[in-house]
PDB file of N, CA and C in Angstrom:
ATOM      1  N   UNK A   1       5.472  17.183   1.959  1.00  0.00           N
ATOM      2  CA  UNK A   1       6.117  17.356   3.241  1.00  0.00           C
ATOM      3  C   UNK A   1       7.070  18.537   3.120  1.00  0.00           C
ATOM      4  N   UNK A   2       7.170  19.827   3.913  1.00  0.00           N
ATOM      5  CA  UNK A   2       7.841  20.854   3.884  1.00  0.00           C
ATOM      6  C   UNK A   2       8.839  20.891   4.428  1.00  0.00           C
ATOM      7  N   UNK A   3       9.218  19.591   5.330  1.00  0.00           N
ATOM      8  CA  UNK A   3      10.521  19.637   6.286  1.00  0.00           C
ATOM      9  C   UNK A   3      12.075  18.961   5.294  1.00  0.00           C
ATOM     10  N   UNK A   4      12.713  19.258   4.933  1.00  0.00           N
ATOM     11  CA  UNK A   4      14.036  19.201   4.403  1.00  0.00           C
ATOM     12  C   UNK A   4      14.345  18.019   5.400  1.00  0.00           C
ATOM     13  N   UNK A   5      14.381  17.525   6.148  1.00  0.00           N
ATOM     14  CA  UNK A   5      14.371  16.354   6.648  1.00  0.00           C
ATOM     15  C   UNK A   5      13.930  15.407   7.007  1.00  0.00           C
ATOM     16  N   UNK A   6      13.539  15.108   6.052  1.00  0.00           N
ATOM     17  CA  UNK A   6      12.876  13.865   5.540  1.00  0.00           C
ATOM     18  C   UNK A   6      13.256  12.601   4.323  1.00  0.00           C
ATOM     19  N   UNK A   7      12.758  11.660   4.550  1.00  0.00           N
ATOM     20  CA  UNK A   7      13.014  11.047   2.911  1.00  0.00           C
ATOM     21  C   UNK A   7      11.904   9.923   2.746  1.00  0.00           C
ATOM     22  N   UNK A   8      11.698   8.955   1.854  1.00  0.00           N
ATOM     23  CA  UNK A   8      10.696   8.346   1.459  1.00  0.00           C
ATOM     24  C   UNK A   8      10.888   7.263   1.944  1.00  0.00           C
ATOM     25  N   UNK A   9       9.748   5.963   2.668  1.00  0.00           N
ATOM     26  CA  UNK A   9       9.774   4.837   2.579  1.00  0.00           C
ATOM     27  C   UNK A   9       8.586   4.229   1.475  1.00  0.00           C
ATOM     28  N   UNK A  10       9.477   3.347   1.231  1.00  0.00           N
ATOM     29  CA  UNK A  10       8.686   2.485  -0.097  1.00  0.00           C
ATOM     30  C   UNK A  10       8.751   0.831   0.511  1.00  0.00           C
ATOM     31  N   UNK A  11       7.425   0.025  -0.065  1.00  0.00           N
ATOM     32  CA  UNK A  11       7.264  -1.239  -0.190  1.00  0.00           C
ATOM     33  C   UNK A  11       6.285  -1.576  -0.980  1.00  0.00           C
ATOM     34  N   UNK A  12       6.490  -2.774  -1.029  1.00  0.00           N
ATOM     35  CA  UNK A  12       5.341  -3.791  -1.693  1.00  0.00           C
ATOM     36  C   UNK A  12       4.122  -4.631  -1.287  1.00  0.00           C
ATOM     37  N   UNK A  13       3.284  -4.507  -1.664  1.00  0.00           N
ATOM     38  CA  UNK A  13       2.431  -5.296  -1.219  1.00  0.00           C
ATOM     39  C   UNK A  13       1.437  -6.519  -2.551  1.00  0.00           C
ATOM     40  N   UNK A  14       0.742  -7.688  -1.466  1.00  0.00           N
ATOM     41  CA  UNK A  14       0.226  -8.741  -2.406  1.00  0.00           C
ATOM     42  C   UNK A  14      -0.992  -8.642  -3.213  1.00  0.00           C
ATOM     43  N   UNK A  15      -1.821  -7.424  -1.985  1.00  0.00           N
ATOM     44  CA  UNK A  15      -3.230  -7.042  -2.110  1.00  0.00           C
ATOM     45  C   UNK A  15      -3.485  -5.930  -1.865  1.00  0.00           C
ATOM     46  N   UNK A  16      -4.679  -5.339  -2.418  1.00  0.00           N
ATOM     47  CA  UNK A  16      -4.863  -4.188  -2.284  1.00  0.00           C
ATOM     48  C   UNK A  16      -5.268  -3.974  -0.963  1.00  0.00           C
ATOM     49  N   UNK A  17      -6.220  -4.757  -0.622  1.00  0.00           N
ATOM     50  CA  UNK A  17      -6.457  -4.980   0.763  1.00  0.00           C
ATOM     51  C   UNK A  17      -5.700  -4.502   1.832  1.00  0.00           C
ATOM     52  N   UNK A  18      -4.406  -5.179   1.786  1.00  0.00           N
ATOM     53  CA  UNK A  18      -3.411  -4.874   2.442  1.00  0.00           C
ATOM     54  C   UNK A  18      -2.709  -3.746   2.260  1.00  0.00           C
ATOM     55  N   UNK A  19      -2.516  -3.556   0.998  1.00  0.00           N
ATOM     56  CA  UNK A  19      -1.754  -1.761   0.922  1.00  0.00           C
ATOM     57  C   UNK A  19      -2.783  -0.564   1.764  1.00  0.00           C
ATOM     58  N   UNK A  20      -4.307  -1.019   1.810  1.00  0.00           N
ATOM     59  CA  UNK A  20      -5.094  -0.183   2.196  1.00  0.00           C
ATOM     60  C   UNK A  20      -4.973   0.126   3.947  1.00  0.00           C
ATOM     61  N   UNK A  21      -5.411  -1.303   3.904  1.00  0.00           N
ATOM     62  CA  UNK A  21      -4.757  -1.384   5.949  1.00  0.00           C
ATOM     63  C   UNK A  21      -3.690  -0.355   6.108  1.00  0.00           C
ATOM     64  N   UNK A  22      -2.472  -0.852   5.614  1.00  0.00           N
ATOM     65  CA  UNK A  22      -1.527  -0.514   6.055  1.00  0.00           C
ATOM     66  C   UNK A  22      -1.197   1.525   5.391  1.00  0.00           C
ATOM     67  N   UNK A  23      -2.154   1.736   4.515  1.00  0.00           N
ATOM     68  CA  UNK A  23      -1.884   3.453   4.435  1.00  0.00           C
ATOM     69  C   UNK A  23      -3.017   3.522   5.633  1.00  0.00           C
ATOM     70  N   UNK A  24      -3.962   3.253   6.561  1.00  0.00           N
ATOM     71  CA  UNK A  24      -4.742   3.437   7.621  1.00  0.00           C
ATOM     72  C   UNK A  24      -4.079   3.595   8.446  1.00  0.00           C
ATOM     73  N   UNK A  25      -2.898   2.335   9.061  1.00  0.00           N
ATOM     74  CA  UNK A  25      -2.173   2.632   9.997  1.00  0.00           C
ATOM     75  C   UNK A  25      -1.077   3.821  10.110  1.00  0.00           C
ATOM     76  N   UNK A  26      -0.331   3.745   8.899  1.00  0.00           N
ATOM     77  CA  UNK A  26       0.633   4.913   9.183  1.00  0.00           C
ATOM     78  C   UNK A  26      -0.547   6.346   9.527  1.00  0.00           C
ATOM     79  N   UNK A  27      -1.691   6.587   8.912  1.00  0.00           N
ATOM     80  CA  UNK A  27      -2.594   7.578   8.908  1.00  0.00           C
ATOM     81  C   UNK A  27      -3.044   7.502  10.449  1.00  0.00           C
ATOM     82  N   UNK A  28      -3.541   6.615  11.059  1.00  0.00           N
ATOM     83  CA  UNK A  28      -4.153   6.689  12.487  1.00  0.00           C
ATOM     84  C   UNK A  28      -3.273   6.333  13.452  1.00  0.00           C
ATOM     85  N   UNK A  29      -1.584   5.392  12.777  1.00  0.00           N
ATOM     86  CA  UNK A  29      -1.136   5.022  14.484  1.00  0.00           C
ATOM     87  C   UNK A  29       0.033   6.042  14.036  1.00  0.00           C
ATOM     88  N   UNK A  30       0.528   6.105  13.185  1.00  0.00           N
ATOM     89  CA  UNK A  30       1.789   6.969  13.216  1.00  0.00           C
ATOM     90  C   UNK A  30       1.502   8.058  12.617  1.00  0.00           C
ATOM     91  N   UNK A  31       0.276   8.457  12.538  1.00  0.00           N
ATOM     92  CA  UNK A  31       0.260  10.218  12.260  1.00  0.00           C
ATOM     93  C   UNK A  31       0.711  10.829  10.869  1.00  0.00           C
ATOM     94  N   UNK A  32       0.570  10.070  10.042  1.00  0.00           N
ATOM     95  CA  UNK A  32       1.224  10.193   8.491  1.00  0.00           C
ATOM     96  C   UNK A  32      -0.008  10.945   7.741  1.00  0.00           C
ATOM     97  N   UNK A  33       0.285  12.583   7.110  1.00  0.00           N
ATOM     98  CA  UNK A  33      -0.366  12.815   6.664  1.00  0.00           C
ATOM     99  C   UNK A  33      -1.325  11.989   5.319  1.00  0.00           C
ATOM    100  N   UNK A  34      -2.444  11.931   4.965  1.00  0.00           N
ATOM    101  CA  UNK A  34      -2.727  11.257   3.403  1.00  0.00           C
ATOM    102  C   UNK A  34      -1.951  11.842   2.873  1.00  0.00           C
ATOM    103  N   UNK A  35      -1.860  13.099   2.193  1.00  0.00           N
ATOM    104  CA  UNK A  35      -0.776  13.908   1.776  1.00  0.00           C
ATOM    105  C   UNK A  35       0.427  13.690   1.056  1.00  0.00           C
ATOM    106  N   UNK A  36       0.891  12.535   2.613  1.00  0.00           N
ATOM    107  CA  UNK A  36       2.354  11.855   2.026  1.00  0.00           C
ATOM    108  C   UNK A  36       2.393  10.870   1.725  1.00  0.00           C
ATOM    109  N   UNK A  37       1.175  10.253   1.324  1.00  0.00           N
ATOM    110  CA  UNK A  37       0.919   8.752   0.952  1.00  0.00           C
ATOM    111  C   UNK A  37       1.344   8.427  -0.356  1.00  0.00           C
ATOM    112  N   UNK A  38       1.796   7.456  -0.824  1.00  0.00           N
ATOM    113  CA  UNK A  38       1.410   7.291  -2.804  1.00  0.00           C
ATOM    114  C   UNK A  38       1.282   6.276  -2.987  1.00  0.00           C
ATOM    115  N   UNK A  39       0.456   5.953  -3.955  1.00  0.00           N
ATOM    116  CA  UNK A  39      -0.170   4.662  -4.298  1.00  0.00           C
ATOM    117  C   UNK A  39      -0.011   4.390  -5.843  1.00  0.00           C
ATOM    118  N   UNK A  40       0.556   3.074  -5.781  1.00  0.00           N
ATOM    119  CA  UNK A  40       0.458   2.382  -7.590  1.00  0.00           C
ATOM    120  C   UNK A  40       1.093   1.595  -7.731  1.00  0.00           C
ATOM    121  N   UNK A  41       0.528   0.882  -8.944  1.00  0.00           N
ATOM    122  CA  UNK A  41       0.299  -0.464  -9.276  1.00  0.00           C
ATOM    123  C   UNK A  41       2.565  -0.428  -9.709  1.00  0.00           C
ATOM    124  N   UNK A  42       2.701  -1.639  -9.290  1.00  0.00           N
ATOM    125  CA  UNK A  42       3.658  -1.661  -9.507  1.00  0.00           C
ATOM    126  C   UNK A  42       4.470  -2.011 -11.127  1.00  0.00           C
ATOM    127  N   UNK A  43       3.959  -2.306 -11.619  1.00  0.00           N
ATOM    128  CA  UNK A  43       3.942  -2.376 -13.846  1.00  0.00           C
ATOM    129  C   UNK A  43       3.259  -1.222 -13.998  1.00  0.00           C
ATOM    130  N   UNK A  44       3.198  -1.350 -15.281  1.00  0.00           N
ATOM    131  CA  UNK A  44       2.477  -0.224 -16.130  1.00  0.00           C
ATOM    132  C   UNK A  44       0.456  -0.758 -16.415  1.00  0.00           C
ATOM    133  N   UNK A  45       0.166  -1.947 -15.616  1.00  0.00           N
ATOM    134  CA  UNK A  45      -1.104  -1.996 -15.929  1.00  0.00           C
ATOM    135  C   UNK A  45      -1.520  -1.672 -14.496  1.00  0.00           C
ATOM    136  N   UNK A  46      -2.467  -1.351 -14.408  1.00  0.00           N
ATOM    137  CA  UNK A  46      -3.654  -1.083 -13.785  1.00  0.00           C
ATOM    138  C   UNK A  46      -4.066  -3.065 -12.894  1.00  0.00           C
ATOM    139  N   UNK A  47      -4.368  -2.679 -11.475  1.00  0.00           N
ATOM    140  CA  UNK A  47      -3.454  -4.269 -10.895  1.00  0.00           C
ATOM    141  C   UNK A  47      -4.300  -3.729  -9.367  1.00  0.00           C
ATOM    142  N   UNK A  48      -4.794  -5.313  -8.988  1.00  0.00           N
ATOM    143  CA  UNK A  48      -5.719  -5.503  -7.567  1.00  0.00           C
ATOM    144  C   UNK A  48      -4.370  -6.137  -6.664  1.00  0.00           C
ATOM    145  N   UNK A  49      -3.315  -6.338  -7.148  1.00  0.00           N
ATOM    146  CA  UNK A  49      -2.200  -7.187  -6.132  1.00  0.00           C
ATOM    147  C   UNK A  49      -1.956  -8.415  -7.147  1.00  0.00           C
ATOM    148  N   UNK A  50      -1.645  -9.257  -6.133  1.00  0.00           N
ATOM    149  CA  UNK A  50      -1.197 -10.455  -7.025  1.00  0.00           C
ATOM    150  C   UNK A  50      -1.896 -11.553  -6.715  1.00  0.00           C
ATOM    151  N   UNK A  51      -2.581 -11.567  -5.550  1.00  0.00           N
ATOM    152  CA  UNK A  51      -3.706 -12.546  -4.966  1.00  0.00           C
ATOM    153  C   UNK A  51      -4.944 -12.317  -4.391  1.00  0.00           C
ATOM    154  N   UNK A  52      -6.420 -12.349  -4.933  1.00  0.00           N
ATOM    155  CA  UNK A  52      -7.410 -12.673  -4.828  1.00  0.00           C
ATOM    156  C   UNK A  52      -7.424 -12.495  -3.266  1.00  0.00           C
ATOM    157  N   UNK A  53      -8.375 -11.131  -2.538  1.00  0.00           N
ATOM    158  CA  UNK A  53      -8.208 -11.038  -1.479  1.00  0.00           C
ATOM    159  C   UNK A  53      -9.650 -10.855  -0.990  1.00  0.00           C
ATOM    160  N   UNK A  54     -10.627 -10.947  -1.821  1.00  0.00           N
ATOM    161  CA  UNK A  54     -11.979 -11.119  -1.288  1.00  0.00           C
ATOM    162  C   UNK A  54     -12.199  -9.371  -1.417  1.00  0.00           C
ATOM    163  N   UNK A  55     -11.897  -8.930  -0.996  1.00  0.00           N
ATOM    164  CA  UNK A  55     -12.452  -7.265  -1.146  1.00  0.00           C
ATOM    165  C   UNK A  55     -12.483  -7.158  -2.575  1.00  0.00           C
ATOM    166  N   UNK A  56     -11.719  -7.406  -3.417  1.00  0.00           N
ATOM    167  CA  UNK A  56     -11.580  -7.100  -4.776  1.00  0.00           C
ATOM    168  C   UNK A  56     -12.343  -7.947  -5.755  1.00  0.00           C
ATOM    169  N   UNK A  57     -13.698  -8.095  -5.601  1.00  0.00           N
ATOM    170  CA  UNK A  57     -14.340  -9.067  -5.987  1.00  0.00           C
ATOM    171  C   UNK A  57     -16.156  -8.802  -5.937  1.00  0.00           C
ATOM    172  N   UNK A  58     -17.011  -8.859  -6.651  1.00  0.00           N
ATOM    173  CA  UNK A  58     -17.938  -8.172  -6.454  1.00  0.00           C
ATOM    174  C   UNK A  58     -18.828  -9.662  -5.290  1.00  0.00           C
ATOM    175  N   UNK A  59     -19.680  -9.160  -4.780  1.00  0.00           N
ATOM    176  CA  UNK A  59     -20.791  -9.632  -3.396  1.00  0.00           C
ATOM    177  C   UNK A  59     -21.459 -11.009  -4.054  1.00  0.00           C
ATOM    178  N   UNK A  60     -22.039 -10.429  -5.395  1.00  0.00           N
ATOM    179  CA  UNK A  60     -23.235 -11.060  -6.028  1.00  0.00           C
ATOM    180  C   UNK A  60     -22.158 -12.149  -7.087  1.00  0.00           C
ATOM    181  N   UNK A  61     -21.974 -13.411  -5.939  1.00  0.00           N
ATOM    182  CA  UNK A  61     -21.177 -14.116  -7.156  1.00  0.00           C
ATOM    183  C   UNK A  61     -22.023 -15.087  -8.102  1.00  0.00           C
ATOM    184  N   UNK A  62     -23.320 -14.799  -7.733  1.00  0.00           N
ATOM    185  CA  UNK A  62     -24.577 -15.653  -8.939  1.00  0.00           C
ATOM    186  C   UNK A  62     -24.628 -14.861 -10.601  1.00  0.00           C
ATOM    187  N   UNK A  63     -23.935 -13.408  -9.866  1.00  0.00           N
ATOM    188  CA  UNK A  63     -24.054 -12.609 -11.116  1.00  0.00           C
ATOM    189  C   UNK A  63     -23.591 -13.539 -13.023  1.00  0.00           C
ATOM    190  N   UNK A  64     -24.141 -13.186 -14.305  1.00  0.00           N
ATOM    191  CA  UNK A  64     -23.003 -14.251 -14.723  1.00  0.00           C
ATOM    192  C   UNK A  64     -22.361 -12.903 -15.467  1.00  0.00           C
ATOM    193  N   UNK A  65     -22.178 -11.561 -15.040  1.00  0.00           N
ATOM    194  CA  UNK A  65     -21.663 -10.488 -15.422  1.00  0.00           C
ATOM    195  C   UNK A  65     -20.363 -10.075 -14.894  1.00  0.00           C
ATOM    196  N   UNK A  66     -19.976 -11.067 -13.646  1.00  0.00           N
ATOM    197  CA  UNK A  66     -19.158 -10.777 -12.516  1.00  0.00           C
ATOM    198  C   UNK A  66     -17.860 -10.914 -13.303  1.00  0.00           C
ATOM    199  N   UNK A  67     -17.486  -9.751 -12.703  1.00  0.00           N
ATOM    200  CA  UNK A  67     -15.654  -9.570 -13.062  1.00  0.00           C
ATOM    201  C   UNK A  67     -14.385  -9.943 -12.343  1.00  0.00           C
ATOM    202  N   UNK A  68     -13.558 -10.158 -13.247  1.00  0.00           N
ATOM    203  CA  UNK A  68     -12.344 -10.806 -11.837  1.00  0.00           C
ATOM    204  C   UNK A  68     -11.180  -9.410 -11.748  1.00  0.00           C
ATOM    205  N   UNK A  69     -11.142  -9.618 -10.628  1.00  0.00           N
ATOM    206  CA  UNK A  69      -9.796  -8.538 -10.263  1.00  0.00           C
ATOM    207  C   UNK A  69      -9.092  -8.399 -10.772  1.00  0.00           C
ATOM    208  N   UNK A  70      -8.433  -7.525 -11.293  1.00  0.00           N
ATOM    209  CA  UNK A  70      -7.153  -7.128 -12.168  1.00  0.00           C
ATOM    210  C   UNK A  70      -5.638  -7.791 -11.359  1.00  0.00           C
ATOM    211  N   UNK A  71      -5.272  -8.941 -11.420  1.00  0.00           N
ATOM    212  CA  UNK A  71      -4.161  -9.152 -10.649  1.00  0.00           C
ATOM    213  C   UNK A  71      -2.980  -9.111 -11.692  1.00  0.00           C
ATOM    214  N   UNK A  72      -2.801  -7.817 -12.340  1.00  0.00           N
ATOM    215  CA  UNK A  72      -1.736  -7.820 -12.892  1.00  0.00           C
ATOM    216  C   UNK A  72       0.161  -7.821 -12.193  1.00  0.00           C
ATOM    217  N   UNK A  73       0.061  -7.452 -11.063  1.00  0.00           N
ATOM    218  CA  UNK A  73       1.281  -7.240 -10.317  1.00  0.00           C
ATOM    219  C   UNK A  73       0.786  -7.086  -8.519  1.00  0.00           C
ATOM    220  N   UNK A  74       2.297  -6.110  -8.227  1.00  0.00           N
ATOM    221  CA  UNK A  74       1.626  -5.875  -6.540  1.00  0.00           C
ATOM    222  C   UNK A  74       1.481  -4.243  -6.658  1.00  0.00           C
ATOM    223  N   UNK A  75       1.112  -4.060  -5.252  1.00  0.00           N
ATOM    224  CA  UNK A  75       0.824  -2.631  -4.825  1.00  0.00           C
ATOM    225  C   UNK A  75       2.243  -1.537  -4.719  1.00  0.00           C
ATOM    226  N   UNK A  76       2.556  -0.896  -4.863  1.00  0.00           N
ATOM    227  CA  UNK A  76       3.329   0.003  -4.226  1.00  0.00           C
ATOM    228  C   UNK A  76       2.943   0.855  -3.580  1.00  0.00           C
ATOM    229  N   UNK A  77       3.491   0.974  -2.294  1.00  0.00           N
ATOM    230  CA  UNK A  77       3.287   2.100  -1.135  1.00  0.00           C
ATOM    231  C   UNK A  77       4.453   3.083  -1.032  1.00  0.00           C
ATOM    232  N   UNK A  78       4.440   4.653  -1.013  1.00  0.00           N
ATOM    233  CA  UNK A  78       5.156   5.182  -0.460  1.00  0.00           C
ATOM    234  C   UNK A  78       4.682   5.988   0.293  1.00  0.00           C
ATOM    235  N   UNK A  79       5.538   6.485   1.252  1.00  0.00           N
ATOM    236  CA  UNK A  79       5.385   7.459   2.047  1.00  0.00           C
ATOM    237  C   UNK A  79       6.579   8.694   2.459  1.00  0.00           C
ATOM    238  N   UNK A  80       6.393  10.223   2.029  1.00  0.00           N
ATOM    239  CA  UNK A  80       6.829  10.818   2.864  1.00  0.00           C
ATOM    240  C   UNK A  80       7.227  11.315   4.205  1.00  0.00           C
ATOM    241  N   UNK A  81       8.000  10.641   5.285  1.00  0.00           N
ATOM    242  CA  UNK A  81       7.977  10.786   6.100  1.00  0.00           C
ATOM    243  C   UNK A  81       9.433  11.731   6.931  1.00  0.00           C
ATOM    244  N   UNK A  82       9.559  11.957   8.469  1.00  0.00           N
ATOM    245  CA  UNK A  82      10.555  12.643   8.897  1.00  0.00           C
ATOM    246  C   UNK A  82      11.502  11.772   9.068  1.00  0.00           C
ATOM    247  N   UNK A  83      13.087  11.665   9.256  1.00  0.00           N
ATOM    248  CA  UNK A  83      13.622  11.131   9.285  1.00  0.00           C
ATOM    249  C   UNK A  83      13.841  10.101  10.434  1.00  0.00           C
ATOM    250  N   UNK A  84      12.950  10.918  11.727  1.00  0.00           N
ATOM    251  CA  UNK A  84      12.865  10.307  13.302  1.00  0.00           C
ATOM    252  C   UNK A  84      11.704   9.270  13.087  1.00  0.00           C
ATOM    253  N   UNK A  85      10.783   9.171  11.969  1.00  0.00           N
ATOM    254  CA  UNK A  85       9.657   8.325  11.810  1.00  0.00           C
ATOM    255  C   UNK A  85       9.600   7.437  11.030  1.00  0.00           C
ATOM    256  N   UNK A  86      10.703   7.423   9.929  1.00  0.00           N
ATOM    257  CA  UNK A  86      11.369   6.223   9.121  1.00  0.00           C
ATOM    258  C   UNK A  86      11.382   4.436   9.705  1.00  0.00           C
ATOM    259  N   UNK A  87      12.125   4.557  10.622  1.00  0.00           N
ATOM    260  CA  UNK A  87      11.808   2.921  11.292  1.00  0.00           C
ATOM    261  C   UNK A  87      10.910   2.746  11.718  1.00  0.00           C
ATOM    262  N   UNK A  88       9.722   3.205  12.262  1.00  0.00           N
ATOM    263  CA  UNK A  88       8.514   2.852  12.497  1.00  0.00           C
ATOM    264  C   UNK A  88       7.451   2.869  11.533  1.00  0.00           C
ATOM    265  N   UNK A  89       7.883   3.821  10.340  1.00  0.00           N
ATOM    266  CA  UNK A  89       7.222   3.648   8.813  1.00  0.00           C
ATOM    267  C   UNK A  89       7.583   2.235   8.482  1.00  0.00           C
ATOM    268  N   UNK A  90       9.133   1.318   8.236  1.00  0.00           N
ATOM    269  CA  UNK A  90       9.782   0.642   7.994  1.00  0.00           C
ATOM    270  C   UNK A  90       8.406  -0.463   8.428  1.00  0.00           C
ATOM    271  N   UNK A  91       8.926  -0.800  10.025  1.00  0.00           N
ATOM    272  CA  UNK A  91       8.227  -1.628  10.621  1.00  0.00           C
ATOM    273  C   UNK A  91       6.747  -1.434  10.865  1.00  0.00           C
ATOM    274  N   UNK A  92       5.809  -0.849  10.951  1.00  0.00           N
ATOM    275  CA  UNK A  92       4.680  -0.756  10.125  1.00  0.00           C
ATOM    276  C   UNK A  92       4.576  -1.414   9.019  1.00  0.00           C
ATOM    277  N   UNK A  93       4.919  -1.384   7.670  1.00  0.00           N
ATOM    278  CA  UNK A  93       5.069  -2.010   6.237  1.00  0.00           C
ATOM    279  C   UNK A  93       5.249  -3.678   6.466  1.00  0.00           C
ATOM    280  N   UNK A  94       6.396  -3.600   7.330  1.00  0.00           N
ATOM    281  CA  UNK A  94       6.612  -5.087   7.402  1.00  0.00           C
ATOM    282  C   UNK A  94       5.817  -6.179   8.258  1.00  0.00           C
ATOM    283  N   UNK A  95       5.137  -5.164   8.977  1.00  0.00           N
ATOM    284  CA  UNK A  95       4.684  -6.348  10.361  1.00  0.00           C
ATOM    285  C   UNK A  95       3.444  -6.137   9.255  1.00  0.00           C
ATOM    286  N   UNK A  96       2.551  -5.693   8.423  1.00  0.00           N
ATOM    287  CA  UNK A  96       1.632  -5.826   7.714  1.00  0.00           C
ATOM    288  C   UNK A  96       1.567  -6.025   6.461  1.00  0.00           C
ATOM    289  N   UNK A  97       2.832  -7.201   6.146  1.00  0.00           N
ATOM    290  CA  UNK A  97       3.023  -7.701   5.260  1.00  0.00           C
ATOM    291  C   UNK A  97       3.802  -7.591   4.010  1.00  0.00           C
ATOM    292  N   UNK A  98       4.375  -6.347   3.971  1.00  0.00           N
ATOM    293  CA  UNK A  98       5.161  -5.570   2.698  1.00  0.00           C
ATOM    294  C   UNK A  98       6.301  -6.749   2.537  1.00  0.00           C
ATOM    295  N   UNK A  99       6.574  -6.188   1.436  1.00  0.00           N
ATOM    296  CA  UNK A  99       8.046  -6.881   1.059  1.00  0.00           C
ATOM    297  C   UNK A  99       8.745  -5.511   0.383  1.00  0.00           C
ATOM    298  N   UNK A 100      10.538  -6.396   0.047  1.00  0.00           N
ATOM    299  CA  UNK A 100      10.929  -4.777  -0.701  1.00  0.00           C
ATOM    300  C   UNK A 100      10.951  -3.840  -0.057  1.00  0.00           C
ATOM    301  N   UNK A 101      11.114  -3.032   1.383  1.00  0.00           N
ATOM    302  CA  UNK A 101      10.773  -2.182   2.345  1.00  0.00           C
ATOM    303  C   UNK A 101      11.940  -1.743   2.268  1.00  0.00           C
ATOM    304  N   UNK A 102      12.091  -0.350   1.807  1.00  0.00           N
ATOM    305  CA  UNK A 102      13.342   0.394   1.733  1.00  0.00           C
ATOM    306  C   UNK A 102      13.085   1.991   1.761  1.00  0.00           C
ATOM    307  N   UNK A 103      13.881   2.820   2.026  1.00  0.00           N
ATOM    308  CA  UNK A 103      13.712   4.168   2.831  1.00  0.00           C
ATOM    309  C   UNK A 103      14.990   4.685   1.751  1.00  0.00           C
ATOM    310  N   UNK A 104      14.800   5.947   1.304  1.00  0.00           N
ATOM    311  CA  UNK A 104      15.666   6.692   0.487  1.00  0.00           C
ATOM    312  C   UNK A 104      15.465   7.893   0.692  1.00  0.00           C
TER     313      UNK A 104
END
């Protein structure tokens, strides 16, 4: 983001699922470049959320090869945004589930 006025909102999420939705919305309802998106696991492992959300799970559950989701922790979301677009970044995060929702 090139504008000097700006700062970051950050939250948490349970599922990846959900961190995904919710970088869609800031992208299609509030106009958030990908750009200013960031994504990661909130520990140092590699992590699907913290609860089993059906996307993260392979189709073929007859398989006996089938793997289970990495639920090592939650998601972290941030976003670069302008300072006039902060509370609606905020509330976005929260009405789609985040926790931890804080702006710096």
């Amino acid at each position: 983001m090139t504008n000097d006025k700006a700062l970051t909102v950050h939250a948490v999420f349970a599922t990846r699922a959900t961190a995904d939705l919710a970088i869609e919305h800031l992208v299609q309802q509030l106009g958030i470049e990908r750009t200013d998106i960031f994504v990661e696991a909130e520990g140092s492992q590699n992590t699907s959320g913290t609860v089993v959300s059906g996307g993260d799970t392979p189709d073929d559950r007859a398989s006996s090869e089938q793997s289970e989701p990495q639920l090592n922790g939650r998601i972290k979301v941030s976003a670069d945004v302008r300072l006039d677009g902060a509370d609606a970044t905020e509330a976005a995060f929260r009405e789609l589930g985040a926790s931890d929702v804080r702006a710096r």
